[in-house]
Protein backbone atom coordinates (compact mmCIF):
# COMPACT_ATOMS: atom_id res chain seq x y z
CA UNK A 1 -38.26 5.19 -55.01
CA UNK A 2 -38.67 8.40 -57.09
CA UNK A 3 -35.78 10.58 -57.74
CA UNK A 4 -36.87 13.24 -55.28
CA UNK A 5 -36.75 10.68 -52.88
CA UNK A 6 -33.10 9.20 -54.03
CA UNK A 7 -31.88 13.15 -53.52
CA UNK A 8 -33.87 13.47 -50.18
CA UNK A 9 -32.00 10.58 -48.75
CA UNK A 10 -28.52 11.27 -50.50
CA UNK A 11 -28.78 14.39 -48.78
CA UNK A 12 -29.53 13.01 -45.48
CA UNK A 13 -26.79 10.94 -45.60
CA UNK A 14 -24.17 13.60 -46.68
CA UNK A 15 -25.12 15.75 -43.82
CA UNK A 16 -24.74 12.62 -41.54
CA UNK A 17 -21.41 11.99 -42.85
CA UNK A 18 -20.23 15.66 -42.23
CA UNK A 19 -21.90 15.64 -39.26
CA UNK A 20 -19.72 12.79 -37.71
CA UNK A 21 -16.36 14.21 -39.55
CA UNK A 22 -16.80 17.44 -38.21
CA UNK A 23 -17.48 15.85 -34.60
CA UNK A 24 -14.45 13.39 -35.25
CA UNK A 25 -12.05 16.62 -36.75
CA UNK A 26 -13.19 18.74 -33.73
CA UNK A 27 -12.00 15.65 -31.27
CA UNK A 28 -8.85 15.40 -33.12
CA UNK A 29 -8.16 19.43 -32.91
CA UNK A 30 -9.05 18.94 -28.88
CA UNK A 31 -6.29 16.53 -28.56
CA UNK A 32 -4.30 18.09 -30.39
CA UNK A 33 -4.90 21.40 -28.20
CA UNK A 34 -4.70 18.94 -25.41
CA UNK A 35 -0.90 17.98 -26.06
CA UNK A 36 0.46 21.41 -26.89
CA UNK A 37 -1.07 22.46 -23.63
CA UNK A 38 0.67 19.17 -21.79
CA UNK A 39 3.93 19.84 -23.58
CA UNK A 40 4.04 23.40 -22.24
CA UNK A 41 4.74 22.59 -18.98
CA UNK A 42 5.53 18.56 -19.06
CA UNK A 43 9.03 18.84 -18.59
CA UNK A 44 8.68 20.38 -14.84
CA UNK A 45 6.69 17.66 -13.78
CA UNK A 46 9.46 16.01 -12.28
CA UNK A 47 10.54 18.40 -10.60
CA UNK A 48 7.34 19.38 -9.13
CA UNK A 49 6.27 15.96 -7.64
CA UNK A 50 10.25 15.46 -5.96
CA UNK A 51 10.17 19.14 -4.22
CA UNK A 52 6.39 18.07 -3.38
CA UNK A 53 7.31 14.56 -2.35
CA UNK A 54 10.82 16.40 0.04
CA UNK A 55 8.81 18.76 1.23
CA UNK A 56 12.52 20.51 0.72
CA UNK A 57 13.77 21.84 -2.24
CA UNK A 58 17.62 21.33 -1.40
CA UNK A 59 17.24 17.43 -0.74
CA UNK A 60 14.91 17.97 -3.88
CA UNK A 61 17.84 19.19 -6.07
CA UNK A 62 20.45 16.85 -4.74
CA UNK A 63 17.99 14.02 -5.80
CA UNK A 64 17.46 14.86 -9.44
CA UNK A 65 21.22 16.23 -9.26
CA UNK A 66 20.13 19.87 -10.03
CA UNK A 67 21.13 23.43 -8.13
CA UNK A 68 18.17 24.53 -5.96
CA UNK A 69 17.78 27.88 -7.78
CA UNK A 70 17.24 25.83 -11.31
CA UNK A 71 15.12 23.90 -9.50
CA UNK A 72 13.23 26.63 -7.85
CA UNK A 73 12.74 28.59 -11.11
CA UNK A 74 11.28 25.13 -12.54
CA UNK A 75 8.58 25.48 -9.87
CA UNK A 76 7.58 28.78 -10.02
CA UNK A 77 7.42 28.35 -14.06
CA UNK A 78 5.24 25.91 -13.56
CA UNK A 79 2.83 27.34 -11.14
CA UNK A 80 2.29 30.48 -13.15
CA UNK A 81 1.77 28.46 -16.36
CA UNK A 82 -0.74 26.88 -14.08
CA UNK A 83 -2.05 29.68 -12.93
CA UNK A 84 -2.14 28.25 -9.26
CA UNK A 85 -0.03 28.17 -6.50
CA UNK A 86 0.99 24.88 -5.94
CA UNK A 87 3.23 25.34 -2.52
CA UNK A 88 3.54 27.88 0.71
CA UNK A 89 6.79 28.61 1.61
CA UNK A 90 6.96 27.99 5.52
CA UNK A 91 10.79 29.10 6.60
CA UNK A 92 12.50 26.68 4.93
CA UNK A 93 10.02 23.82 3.74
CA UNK A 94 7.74 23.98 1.03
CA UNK A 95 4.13 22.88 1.85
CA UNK A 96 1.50 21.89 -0.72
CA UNK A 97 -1.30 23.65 -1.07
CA UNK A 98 -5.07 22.16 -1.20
CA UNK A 99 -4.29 22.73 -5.18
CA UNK A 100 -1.18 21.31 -5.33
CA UNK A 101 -1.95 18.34 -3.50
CA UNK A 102 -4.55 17.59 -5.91
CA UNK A 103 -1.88 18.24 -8.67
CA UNK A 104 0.16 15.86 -7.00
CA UNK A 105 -2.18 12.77 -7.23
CA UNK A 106 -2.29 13.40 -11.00
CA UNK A 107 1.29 13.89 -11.44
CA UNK A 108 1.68 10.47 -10.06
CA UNK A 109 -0.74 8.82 -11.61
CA UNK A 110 0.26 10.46 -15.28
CA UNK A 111 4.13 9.40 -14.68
CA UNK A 112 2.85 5.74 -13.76
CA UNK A 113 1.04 5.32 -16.83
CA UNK A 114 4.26 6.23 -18.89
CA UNK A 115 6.13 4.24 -16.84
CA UNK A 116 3.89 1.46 -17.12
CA UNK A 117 3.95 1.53 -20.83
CA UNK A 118 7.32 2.06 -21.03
CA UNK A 119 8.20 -1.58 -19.19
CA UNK A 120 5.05 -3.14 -21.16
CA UNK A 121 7.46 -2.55 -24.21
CA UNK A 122 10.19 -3.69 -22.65
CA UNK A 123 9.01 -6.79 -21.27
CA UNK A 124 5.20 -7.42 -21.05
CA UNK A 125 5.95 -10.00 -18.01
CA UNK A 126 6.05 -8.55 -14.44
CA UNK A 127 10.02 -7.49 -13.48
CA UNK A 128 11.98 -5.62 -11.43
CA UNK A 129 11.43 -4.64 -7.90
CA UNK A 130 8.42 -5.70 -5.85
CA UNK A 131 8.58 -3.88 -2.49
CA UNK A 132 6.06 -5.51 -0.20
CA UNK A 133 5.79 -4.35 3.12
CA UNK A 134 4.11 -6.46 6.03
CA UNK A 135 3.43 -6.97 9.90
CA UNK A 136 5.15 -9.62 11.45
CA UNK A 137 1.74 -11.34 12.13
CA UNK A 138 1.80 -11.98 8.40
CA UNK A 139 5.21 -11.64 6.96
CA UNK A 140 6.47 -15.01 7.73
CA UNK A 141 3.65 -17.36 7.78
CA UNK A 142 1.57 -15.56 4.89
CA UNK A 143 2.95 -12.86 3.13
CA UNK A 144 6.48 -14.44 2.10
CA UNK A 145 5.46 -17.56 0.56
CA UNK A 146 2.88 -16.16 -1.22
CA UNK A 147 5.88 -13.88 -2.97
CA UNK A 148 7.71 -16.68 -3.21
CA UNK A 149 5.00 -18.33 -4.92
CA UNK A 150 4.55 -15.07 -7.38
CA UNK A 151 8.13 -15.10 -8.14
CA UNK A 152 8.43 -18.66 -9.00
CA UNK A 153 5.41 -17.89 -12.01
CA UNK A 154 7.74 -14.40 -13.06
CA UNK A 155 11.06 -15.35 -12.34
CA UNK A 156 12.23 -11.71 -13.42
CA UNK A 157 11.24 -10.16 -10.32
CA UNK A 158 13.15 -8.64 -7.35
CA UNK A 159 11.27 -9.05 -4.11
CA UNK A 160 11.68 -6.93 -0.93
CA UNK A 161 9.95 -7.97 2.29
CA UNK A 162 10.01 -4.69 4.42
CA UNK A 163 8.51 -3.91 7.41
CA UNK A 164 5.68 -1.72 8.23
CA UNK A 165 6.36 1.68 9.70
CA UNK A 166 4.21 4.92 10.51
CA UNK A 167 4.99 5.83 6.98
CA UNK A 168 4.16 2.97 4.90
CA UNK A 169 1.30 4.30 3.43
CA UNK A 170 2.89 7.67 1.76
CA UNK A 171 5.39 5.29 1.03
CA UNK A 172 2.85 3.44 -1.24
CA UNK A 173 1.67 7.18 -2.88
CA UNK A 174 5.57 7.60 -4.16
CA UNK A 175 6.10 4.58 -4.83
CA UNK A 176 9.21 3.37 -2.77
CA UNK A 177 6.17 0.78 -1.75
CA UNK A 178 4.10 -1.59 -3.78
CA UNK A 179 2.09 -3.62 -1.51
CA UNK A 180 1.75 -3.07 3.08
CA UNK A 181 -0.28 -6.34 4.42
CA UNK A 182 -1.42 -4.51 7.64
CA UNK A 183 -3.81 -4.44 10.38
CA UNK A 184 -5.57 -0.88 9.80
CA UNK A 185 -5.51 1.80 6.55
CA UNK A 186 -6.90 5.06 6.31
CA UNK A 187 -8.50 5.69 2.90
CA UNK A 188 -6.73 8.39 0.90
CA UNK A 189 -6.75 9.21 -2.51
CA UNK A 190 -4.64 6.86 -4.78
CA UNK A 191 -4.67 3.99 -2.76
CA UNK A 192 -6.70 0.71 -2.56
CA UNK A 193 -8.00 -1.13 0.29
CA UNK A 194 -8.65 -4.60 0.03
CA UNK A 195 -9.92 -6.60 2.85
CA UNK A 196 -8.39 -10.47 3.23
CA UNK A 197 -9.73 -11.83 6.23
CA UNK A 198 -9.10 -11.76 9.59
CA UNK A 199 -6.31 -13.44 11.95
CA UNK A 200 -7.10 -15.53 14.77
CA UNK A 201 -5.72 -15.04 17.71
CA UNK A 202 -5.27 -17.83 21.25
CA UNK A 203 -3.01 -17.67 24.41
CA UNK A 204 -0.15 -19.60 23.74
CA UNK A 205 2.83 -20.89 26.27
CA UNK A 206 5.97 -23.26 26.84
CA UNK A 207 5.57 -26.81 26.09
CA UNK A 208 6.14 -26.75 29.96
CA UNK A 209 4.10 -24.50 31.13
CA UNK A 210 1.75 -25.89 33.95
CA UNK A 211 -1.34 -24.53 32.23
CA UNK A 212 -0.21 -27.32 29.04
CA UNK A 213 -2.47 -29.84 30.44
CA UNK A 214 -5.82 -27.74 30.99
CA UNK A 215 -8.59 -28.81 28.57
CA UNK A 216 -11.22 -25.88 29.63
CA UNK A 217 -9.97 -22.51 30.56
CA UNK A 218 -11.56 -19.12 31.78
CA UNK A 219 -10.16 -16.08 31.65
CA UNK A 220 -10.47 -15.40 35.73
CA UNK A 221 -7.94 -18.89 35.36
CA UNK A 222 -5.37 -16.81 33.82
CA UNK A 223 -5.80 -13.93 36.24
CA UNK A 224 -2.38 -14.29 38.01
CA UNK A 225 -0.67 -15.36 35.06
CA UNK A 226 2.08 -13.65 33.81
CA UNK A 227 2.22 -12.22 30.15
CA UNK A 228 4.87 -11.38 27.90
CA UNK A 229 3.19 -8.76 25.35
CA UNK A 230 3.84 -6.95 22.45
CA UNK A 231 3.96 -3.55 22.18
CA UNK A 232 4.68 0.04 19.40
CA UNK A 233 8.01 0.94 21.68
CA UNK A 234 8.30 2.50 25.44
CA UNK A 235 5.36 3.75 27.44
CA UNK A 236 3.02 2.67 23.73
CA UNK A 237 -0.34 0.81 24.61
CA UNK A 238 -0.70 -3.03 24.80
CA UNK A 239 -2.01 -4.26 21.14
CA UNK A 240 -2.46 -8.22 21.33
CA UNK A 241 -6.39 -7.70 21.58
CA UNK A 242 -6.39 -9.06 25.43
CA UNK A 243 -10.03 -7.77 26.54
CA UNK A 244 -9.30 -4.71 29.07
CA UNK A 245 -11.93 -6.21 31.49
CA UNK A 246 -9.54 -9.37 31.68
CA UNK A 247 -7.27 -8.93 34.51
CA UNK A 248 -4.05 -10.17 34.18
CA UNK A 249 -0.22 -9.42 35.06
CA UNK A 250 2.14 -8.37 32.43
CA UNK A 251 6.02 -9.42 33.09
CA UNK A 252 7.52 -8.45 30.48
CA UNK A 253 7.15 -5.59 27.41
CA UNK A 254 8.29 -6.46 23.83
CA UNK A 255 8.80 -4.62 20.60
CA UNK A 256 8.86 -7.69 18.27
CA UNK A 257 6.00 -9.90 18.31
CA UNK A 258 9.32 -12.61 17.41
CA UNK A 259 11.10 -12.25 20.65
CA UNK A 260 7.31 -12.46 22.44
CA UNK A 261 7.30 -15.37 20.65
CA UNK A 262 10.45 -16.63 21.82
CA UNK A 263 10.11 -15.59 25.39
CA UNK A 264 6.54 -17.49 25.56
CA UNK A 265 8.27 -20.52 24.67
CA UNK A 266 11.34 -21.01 26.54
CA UNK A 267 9.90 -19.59 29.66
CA UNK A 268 6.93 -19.48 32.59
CA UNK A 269 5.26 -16.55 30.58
CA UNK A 270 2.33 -16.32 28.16
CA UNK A 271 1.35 -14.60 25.33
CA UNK A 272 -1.26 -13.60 22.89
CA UNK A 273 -0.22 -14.31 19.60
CA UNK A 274 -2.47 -14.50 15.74
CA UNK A 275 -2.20 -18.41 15.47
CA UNK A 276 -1.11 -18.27 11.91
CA UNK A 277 2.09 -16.78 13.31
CA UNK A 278 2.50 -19.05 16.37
CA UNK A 279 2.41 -22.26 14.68
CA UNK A 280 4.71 -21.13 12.27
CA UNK A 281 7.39 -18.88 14.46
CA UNK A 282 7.81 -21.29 16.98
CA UNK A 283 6.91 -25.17 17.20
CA UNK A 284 7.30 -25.33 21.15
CA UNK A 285 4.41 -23.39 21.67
CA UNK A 286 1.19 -24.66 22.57
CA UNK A 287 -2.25 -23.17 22.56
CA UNK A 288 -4.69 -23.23 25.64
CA UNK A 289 -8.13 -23.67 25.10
CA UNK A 290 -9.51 -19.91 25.77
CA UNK A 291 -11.87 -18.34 23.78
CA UNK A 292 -13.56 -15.07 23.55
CA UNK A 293 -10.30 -12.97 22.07
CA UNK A 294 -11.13 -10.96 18.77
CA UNK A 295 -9.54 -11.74 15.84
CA UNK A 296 -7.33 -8.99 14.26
CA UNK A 297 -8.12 -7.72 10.64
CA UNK A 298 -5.78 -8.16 7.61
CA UNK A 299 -5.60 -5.37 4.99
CA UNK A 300 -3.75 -5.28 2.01
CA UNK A 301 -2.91 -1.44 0.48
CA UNK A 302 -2.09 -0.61 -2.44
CA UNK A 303 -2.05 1.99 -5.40
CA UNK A 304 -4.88 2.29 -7.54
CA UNK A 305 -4.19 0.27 -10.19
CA UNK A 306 -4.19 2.78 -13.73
CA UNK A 307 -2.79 0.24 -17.01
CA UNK A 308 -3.85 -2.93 -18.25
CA UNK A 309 -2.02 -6.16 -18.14
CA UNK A 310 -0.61 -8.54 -16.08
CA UNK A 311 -0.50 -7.58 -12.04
CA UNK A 312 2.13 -8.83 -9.73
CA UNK A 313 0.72 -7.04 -6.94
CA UNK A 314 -2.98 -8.54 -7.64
CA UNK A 315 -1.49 -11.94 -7.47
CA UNK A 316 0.74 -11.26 -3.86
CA UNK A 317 -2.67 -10.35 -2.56
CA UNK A 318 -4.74 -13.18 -3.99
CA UNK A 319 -1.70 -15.72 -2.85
CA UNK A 320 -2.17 -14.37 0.32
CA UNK A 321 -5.46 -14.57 0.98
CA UNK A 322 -5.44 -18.19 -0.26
CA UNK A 323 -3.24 -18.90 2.78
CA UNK A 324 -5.13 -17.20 4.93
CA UNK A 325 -8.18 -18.99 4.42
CA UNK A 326 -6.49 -22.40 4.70
């Protein structure tokens, strides 16, 4: 190569070089820009996501053991360093706005990411709580054992089996949840939605019920048969999947698909029940040989998974499932 050549491609590869340390130097001054920015208003986080999580800035100040009007200032610092109003004040509850609810999402998910790293240093083996929340189609037969089974692999956690409620999934978003088995889940932001299968579901009765020793059944057979059947309290619709076209007579009303259970079995009544839960609440029952009910769906909900690493909740779910395909 001649020597104009050499300088040609010298040159070249300077400018290359200060090419990619001027791109890498700019990146570095972004981030830097980027935490200054963060630590101007990081310390109010807190604060923020509790009054936003209350919905009431005195229970908010009794939690993080603070007087309102401290607290109060924290917020409005924060939403002018923002820029954005991040609440309405509605008598005496504070609402998010569209803004702050997006502000919200990322507040949680930037605090779990800490957190997470913070317990990866600690211990990079699942611990602590694991708050699983389930319907009682599920809880016993499925959803325990399969913790059980969890725990036995990370013997340093905590399990709670809780039961669903109306609030279960917000719950989830703040974290007093970690994992709701459950029949139905509205997608929201920050959650996931994993499908397991579906539950089977049979008429069931007493070992001495006079139906026991039918091999073919029809539903116009069951017609004047009495039911016991679940329901989500007084005057709440029927939801054990019976077709509405079926006729039938219903006895008796219950809360708790356990006392249904219960009542099926010592007694002249029958019930729908997911057979998964049947053959495991109560070994007197028997099934009748009726088909054409609809199976009921199982979900399991959780929060969007942000960090790396080993997942407790990932292997509740895949325990469960396992079972559930059995």
């Amino acid at each position: 190569m001649r020597p104009t050549g050499q300088v040609a491609l010298l040159l070249l590869v300077f400018l290359q070089f200060v090419g990619t340390f001027g791109r890498r130097r700019a990146k570095i001054g972004n981030d830097m820009e980027r935490v200054v920015r963060l630590d101007s208003f990081w310390s109010w986080l807190p604060a923020f996501r509790v009054v936003a999580e209350t919905a009431h800035l005195p229970t908010a100040a009794r939690t993080l053991g603070v007087g309102p009007s401290a607290l109060s200032r924290s917020v409005r610092l924060l939403e002018s360093r923002l820029g954005s109003a991040l609440f309405e004040r509605r008598n005496r509850r504070l609402v998010l706005t569209r803004a702050g609810e997006q502000f919200l999402v990322a507040t949680r998910d930037a605090m779990r990411r800490v957190d997470d790293g913070v317990e990866a240093l600690r211990d990079p083996e699942p611990h602590g709580p694991l708050r699983v929340a389930a319907v009682a189609a599920a809880a016993a037969p499925l959803v325990l054992p399969a913790v059980q089974e969890v725990v036995r692999r990370w013997p340093g956690l905590a399990p709670d089996l809780l039961a669903v409620d109306a609030r279960v999934q917000p719950r989830l978003l703040t974290g007093d949840v970690d994992l709701a088995i459950v029949h139905a889940a509205d997608p929201a932001a920050g959650v996931d939605v994993v499908r397991l299968g579906e539950l089977a579901r049979s008429v069931w009765c007493g070992r001495r019920h006079p139906l026991v020793r039918r091999r073919r059944l029809q539903a116009a057979d069951l017609a004047k048969s009495a039911f016991v059947v679940p329901t989500a309290g007084a005057g709440a619709a029927v939801a054990d999947g019976w077709p509405t076209s079926w006729p039938r007579h219903v006895a008796m009303r219950v809360e708790q698909l356990r006392i249904g259970a219960e009542v099926c079995a010592a007694g002249e009544l029958l019930a729908v029940l997911p057979d998964h839960f049947a053959e495991h609440a109560a070994p007197r029952l028997h099934r009748l040989p009726l088909s054409g009910l609809s199976p009921v769906p199982l979900l399991a909900v959780r929060r969007t998974k942000l960090s790396a690493g080993v997942d407790a909740v990932a292997a509740v779910i895949a325990a469960v499932r396992r079972r559930l395909v059995r």
